[in-house]
C-alpha atoms as a PDB file:
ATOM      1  CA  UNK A   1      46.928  78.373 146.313  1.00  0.00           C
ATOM      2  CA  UNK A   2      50.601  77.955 144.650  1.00  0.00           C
ATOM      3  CA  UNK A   3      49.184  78.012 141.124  1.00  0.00           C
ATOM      4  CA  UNK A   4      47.270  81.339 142.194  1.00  0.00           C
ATOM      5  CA  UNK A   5      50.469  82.716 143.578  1.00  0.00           C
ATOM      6  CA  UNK A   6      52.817  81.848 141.015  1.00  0.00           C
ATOM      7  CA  UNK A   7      49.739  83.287 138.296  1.00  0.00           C
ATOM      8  CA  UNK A   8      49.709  86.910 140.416  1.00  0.00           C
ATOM      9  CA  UNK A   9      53.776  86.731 140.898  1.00  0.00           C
ATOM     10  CA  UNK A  10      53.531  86.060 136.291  1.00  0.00           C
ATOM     11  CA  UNK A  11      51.257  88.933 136.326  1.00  0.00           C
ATOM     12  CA  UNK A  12      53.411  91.356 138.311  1.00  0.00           C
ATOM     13  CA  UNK A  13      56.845  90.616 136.054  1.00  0.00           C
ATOM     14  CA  UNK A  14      54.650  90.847 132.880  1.00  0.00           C
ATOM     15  CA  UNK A  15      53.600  94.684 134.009  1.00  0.00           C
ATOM     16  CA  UNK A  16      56.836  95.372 135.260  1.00  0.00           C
ATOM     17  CA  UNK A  17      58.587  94.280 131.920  1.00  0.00           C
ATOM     18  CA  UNK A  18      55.897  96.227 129.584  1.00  0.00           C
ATOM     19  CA  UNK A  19      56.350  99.469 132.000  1.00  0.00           C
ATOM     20  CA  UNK A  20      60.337  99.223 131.885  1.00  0.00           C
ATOM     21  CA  UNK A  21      61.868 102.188 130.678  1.00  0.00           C
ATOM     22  CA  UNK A  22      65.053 102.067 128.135  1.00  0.00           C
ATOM     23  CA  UNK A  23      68.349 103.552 127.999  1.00  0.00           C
ATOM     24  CA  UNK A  24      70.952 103.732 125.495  1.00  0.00           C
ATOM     25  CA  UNK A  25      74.662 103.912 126.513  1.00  0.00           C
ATOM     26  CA  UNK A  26      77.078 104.571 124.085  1.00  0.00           C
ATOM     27  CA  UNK A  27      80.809 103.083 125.297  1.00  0.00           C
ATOM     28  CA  UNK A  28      79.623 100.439 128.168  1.00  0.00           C
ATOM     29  CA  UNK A  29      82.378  98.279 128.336  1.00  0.00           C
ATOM     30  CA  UNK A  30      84.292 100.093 130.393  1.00  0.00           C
ATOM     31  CA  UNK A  31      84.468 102.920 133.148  1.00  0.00           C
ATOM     32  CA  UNK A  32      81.971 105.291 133.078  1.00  0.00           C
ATOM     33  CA  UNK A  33      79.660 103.762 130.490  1.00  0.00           C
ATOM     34  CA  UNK A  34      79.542 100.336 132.108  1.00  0.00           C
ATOM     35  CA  UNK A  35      78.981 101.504 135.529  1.00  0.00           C
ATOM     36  CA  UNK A  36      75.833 103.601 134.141  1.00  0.00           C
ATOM     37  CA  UNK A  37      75.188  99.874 132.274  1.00  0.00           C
ATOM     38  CA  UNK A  38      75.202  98.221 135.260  1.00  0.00           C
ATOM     39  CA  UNK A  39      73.076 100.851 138.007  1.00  0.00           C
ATOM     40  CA  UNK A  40      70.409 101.515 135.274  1.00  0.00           C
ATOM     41  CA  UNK A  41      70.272  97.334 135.208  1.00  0.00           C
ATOM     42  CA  UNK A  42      69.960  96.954 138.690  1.00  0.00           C
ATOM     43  CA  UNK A  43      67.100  99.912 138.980  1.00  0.00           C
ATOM     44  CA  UNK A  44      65.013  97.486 136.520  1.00  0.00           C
ATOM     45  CA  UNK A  45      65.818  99.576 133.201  1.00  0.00           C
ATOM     46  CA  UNK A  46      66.246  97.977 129.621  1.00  0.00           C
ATOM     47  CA  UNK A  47      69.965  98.626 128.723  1.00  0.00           C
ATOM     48  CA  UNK A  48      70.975  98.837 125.402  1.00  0.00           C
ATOM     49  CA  UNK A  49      74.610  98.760 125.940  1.00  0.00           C
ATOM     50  CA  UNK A  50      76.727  99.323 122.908  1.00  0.00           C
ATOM     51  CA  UNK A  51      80.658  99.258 122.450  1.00  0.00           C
ATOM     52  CA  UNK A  52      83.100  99.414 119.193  1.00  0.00           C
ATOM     53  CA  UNK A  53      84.665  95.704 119.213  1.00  0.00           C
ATOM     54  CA  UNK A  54      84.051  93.077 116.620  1.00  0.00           C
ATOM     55  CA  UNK A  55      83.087  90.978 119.527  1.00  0.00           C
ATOM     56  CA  UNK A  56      81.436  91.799 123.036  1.00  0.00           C
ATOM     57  CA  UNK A  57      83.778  92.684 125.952  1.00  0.00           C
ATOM     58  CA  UNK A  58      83.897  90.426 128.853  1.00  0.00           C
ATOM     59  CA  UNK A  59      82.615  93.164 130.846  1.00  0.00           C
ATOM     60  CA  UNK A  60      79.379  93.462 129.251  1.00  0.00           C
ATOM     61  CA  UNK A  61      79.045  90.097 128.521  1.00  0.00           C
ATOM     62  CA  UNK A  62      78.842  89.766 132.546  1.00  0.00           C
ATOM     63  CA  UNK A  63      76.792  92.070 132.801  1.00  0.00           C
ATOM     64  CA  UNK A  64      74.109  90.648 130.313  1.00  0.00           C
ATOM     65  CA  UNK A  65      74.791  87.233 132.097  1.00  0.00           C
ATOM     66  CA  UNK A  66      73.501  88.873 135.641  1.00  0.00           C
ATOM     67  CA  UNK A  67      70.674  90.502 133.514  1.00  0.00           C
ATOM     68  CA  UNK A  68      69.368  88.437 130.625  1.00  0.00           C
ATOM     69  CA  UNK A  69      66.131  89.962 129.987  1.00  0.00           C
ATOM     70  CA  UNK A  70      67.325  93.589 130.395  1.00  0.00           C
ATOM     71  CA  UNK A  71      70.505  94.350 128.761  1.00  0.00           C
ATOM     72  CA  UNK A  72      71.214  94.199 125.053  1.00  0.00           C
ATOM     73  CA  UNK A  73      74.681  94.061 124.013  1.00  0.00           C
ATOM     74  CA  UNK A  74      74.577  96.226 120.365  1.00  0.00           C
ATOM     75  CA  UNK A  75      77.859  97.072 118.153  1.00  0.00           C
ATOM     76  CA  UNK A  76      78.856 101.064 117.320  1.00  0.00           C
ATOM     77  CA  UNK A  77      81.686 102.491 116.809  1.00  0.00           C
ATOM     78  CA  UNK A  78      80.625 105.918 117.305  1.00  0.00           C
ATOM     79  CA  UNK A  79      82.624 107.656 114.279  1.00  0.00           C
ATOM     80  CA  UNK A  80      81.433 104.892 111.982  1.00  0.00           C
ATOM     81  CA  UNK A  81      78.182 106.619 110.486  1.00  0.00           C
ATOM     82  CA  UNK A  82      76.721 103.756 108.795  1.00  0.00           C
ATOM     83  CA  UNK A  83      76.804 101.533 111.816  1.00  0.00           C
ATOM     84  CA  UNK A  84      74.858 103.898 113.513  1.00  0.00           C
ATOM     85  CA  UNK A  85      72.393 104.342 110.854  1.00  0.00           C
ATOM     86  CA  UNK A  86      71.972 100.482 111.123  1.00  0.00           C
ATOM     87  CA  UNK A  87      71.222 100.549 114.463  1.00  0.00           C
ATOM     88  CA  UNK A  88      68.639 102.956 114.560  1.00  0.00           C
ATOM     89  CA  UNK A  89      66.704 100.798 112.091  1.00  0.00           C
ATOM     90  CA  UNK A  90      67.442  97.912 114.168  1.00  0.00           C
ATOM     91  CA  UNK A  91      65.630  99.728 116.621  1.00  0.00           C
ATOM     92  CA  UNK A  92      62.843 101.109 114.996  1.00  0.00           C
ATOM     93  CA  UNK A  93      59.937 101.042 117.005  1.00  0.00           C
ATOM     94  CA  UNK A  94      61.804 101.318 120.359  1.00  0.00           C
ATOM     95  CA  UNK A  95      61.058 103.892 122.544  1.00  0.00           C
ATOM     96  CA  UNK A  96      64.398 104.791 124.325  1.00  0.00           C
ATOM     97  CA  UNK A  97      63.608 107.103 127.388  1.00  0.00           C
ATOM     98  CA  UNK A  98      67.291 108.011 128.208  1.00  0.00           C
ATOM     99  CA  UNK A  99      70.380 108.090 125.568  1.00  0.00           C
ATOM    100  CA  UNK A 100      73.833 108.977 126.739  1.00  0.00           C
ATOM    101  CA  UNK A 101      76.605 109.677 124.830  1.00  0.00           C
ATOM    102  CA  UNK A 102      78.931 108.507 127.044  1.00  0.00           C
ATOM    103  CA  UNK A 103      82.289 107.180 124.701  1.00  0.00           C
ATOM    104  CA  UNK A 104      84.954 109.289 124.086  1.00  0.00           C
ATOM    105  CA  UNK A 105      88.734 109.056 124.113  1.00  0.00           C
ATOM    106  CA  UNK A 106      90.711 111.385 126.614  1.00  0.00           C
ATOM    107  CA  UNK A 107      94.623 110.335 125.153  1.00  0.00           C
ATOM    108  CA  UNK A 108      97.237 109.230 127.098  1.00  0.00           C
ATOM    109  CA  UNK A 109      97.832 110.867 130.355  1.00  0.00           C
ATOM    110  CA  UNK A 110     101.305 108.928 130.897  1.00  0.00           C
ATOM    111  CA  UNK A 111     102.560 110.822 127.013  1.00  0.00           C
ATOM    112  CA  UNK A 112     100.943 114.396 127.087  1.00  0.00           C
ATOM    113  CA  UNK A 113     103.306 115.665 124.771  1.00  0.00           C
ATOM    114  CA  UNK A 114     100.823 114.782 121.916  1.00  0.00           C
ATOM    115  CA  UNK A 115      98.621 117.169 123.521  1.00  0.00           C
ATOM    116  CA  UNK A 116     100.932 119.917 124.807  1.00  0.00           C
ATOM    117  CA  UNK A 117     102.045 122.987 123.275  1.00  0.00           C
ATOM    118  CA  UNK A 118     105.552 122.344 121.522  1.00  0.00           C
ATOM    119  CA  UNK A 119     105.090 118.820 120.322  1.00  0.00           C
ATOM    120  CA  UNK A 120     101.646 118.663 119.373  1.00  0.00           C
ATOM    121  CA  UNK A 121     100.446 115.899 116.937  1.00  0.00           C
ATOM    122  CA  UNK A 122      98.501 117.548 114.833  1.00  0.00           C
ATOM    123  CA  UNK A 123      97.085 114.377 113.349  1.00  0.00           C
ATOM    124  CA  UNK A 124      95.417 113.941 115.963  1.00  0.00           C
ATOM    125  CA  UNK A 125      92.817 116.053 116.189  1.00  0.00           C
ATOM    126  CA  UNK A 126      90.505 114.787 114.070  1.00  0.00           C
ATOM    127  CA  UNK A 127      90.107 111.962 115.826  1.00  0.00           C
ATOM    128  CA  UNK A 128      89.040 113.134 119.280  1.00  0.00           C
ATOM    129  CA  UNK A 129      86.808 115.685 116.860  1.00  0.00           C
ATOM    130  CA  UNK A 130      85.308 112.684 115.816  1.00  0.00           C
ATOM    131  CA  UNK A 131      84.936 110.451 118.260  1.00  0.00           C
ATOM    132  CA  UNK A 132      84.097 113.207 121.244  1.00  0.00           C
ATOM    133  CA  UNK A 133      81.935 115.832 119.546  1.00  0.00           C
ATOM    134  CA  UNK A 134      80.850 114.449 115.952  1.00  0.00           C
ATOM    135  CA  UNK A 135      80.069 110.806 117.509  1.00  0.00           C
ATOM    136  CA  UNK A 136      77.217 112.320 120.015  1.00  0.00           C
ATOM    137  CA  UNK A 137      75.874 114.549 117.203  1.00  0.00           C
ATOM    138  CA  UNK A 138      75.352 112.082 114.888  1.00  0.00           C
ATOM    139  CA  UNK A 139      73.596 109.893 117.375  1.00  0.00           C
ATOM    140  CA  UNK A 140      71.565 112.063 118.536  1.00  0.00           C
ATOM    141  CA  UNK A 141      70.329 112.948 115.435  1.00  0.00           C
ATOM    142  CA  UNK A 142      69.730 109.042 114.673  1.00  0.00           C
ATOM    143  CA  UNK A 143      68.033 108.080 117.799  1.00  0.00           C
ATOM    144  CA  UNK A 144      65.813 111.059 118.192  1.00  0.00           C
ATOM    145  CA  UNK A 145      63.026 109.883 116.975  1.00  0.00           C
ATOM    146  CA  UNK A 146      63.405 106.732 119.022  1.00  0.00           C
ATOM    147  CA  UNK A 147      63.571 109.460 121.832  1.00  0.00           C
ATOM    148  CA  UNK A 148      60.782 111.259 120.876  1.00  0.00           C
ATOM    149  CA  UNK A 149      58.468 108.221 121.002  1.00  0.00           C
ATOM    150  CA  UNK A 150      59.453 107.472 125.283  1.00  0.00           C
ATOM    151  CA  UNK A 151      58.022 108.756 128.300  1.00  0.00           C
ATOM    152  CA  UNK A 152      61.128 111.017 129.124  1.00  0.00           C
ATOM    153  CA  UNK A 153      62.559 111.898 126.225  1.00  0.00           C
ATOM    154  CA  UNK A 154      66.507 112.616 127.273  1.00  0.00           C
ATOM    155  CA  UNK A 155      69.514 112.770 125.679  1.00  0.00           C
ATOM    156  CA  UNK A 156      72.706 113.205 127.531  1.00  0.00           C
ATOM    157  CA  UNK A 157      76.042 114.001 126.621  1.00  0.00           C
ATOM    158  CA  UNK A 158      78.932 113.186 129.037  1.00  0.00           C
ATOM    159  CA  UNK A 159      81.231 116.074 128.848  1.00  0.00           C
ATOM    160  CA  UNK A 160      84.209 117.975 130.788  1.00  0.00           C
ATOM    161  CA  UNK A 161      85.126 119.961 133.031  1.00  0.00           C
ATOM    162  CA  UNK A 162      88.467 120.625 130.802  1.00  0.00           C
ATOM    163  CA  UNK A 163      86.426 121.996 127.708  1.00  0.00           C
ATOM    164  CA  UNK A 164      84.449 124.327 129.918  1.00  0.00           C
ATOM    165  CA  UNK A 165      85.458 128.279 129.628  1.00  0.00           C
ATOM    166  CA  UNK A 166      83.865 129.248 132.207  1.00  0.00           C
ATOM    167  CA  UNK A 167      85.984 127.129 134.607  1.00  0.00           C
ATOM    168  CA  UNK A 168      87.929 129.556 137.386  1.00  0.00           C
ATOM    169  CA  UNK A 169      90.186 126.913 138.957  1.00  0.00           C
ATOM    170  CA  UNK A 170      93.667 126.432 138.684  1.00  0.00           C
ATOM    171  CA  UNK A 171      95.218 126.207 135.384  1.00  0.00           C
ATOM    172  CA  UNK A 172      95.238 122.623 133.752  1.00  0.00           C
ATOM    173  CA  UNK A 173      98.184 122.536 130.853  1.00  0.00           C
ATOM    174  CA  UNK A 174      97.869 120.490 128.143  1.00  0.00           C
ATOM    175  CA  UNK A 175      95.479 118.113 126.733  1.00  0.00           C
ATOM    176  CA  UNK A 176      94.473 120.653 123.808  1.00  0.00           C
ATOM    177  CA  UNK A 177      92.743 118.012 121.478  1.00  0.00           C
ATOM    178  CA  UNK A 178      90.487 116.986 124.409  1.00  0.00           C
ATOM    179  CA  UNK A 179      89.535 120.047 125.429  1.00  0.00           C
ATOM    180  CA  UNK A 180      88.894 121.518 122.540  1.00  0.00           C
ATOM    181  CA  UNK A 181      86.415 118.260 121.298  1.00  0.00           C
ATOM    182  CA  UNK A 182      84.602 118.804 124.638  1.00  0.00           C
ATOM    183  CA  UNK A 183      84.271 122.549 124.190  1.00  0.00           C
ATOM    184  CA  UNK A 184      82.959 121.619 120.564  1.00  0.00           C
ATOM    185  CA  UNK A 185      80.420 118.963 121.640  1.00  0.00           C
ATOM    186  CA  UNK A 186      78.978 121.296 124.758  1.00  0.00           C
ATOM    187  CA  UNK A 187      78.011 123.703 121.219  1.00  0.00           C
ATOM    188  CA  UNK A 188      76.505 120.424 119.392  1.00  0.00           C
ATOM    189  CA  UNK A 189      73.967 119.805 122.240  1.00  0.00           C
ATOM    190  CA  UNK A 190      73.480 123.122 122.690  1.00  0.00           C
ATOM    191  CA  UNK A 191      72.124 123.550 119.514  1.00  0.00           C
ATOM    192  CA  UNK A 192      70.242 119.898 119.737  1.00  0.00           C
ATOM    193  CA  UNK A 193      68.222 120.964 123.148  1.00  0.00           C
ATOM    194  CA  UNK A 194      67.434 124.230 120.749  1.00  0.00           C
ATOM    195  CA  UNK A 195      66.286 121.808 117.805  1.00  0.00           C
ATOM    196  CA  UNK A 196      64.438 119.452 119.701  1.00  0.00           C
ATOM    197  CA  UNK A 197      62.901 121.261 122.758  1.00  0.00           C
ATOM    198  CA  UNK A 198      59.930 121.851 120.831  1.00  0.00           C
ATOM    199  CA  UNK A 199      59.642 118.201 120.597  1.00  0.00           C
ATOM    200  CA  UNK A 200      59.380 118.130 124.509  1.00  0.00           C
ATOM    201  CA  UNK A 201      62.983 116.158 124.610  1.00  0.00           C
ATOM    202  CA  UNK A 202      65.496 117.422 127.102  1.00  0.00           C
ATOM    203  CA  UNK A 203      68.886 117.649 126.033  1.00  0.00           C
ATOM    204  CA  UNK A 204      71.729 118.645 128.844  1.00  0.00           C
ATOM    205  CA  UNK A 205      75.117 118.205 129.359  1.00  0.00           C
ATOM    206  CA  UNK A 206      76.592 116.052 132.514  1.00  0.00           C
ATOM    207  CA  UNK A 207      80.021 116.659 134.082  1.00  0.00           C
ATOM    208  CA  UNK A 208      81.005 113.882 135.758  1.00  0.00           C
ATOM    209  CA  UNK A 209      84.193 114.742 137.683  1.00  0.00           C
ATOM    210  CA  UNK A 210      87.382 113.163 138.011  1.00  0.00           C
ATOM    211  CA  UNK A 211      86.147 109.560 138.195  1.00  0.00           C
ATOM    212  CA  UNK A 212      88.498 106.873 139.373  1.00  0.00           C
ATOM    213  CA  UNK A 213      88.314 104.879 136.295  1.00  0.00           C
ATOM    214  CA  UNK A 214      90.095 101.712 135.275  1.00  0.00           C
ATOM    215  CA  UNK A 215      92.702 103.144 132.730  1.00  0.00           C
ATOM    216  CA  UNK A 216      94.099 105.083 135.588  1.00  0.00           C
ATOM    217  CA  UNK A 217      95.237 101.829 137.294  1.00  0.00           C
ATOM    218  CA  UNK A 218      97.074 102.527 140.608  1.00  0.00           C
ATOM    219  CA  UNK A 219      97.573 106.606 140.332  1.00  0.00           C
ATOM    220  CA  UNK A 220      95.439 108.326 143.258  1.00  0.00           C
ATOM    221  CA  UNK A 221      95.450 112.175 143.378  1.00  0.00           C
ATOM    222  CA  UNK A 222      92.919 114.772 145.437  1.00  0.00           C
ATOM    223  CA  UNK A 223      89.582 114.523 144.331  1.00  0.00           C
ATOM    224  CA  UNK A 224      88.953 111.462 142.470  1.00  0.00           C
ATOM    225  CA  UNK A 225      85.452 109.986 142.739  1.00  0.00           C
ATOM    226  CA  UNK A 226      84.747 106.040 142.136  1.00  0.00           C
ATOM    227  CA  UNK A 227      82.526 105.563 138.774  1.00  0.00           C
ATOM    228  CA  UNK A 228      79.937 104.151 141.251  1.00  0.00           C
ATOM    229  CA  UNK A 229      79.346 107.603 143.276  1.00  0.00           C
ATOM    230  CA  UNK A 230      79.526 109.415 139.798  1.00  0.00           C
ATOM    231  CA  UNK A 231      77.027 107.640 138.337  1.00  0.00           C
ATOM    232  CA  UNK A 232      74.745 107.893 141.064  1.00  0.00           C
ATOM    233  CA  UNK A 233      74.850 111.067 141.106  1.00  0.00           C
ATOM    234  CA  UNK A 234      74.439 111.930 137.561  1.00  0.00           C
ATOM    235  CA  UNK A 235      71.954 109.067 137.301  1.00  0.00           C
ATOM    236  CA  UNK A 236      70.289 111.421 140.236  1.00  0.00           C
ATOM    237  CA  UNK A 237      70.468 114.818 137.722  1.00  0.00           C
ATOM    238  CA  UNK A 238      68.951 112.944 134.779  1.00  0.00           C
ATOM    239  CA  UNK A 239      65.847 111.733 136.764  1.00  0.00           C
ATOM    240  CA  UNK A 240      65.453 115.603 138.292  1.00  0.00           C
ATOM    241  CA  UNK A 241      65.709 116.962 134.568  1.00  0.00           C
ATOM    242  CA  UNK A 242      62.518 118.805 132.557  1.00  0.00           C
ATOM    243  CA  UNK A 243      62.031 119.976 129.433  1.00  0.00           C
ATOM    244  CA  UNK A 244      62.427 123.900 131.264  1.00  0.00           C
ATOM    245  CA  UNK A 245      66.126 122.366 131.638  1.00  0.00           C
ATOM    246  CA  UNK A 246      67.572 121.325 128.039  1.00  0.00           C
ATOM    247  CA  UNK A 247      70.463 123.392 127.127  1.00  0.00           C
ATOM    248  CA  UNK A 248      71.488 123.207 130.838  1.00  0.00           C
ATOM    249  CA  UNK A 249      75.003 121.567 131.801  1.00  0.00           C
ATOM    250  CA  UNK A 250      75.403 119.771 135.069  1.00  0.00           C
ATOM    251  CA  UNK A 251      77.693 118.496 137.598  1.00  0.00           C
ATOM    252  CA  UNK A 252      77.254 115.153 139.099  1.00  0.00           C
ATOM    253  CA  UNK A 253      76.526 116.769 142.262  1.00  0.00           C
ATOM    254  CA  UNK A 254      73.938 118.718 140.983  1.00  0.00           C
ATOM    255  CA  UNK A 255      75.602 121.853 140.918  1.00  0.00           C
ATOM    256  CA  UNK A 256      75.430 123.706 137.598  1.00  0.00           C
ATOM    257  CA  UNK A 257      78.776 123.829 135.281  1.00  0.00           C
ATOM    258  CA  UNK A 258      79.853 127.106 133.686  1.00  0.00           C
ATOM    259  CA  UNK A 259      79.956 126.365 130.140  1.00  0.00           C
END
């Protein structure tokens, strides 16, 4: 009877693992990108968790220790082109249902005068062009075929409120570089869900809030959301998402976000 147990309980974990979807996260040692790491982990996903450093983060390397056979610690920087190339041969032949673009670089919010009109540092820019809007472009146009090949076929971009036009609230000063990279990447995917909706991928944008996040250390203000709710909420839009809705750009509630 044990041996016929322990045979159905083999059987079950072999179906499960060939029927395991895969996501790609792009910055998961940290914040928002290794709290998607770790709730895609726990919902049974693959995770292919990738991060800059010439050797894996402590974070991730916990997390691959409480999840062995599911996450995959990969290096990319995501402004270093031929590393990226690399790892989409790497992965040739693996069908990644979700990628996010998650990494990105915000600056300094305890020295905005890099960012603010007056004293900007003009060298700068470039930088958060290339890390925040180039970055997601180029992977997405590496991975897609690996996307194209999955069941569900998404690609994600985590973006801003603070690059938005459309936003109606009160003033936010500053932080010009930032918001101008996240303006500039909400036109890259834009154009991407155009290129590749005939494909059947869906490509949409995900605001996910002011999220309590680890760089902030102590500092509290109104409004901050833990990593955990906003990535269980996005997490939430990106299951609800069709091909009808590529191009679209979404809060973590649900709620749509003015571009």
């Amino acid at each position: 009877m044990s041996i016929t147990i322990a045979a159905a309980a083999i059987a079950v974990f072999l179906a499960t693992s060939a029927d395991a979807k895969t996501v790609l996260i792009t910055g998961s040692n940290s914040g928002i990108g290794l709290e998607f790491a770790k709730q895609y982990a726990a919902k049974g996903w693959d995770v292919v968790a990738t991060h800059r450093r010439s050797t894996a983060p402590e974070s991730i390397e916990t997390l691959r220790a409480q999840y062995p056979d599911q996450v995959r610690v990969e290096t990319m920087d995501v402004t270093n082109h031929e590393q990226i190339d690399v790892l989409a041969r790497k992965l040739e032949g693996t069908a990644i249902d979700v990628l996010i673009n998650n990494a990105g670089i915000t600056g300094d919010f305890r020295n905005p005068a890099p960012q603010s009109f007056g004293t900007l540092a003009y060298a700068d820019w470039e930088n958060f062009m290339r890390i925040n809007a180039l970055g997601p472009l180029k992977i997405s146009e590496a991975f897609a075929p690996h996307v194209k090949a999955s069941e569900d076929k998404k690609i994600l971009a985590v973006s801003s409120l603070a690059g938005s036009f459309g936003y109606k609230g009160p003033n936010m000063a500053g932080g010009y570089w930032y918001k101008a990279s996240k303006a500039a990447l909400n036109m890259y995917m834009k154009n991407v869900a155009n290129d590749l909706k005939g494909d059947g991928v869906t490509v949409a944008l995900l605001s996910p809030g002011t999220v309590k996040v680890e760089k902030l250390g102590d500092v509290n203000f109104p409004g901050l959301i833990s990593p955990a709710d906003s990535i269980r909420g996005m997490i939430s839009v990106i299951e609800g998402l069709t091909v009808e809705d590529s191009g679209a750009y979404y809060r973590y509630d649900g709620t749509e976000q003015p571009f």
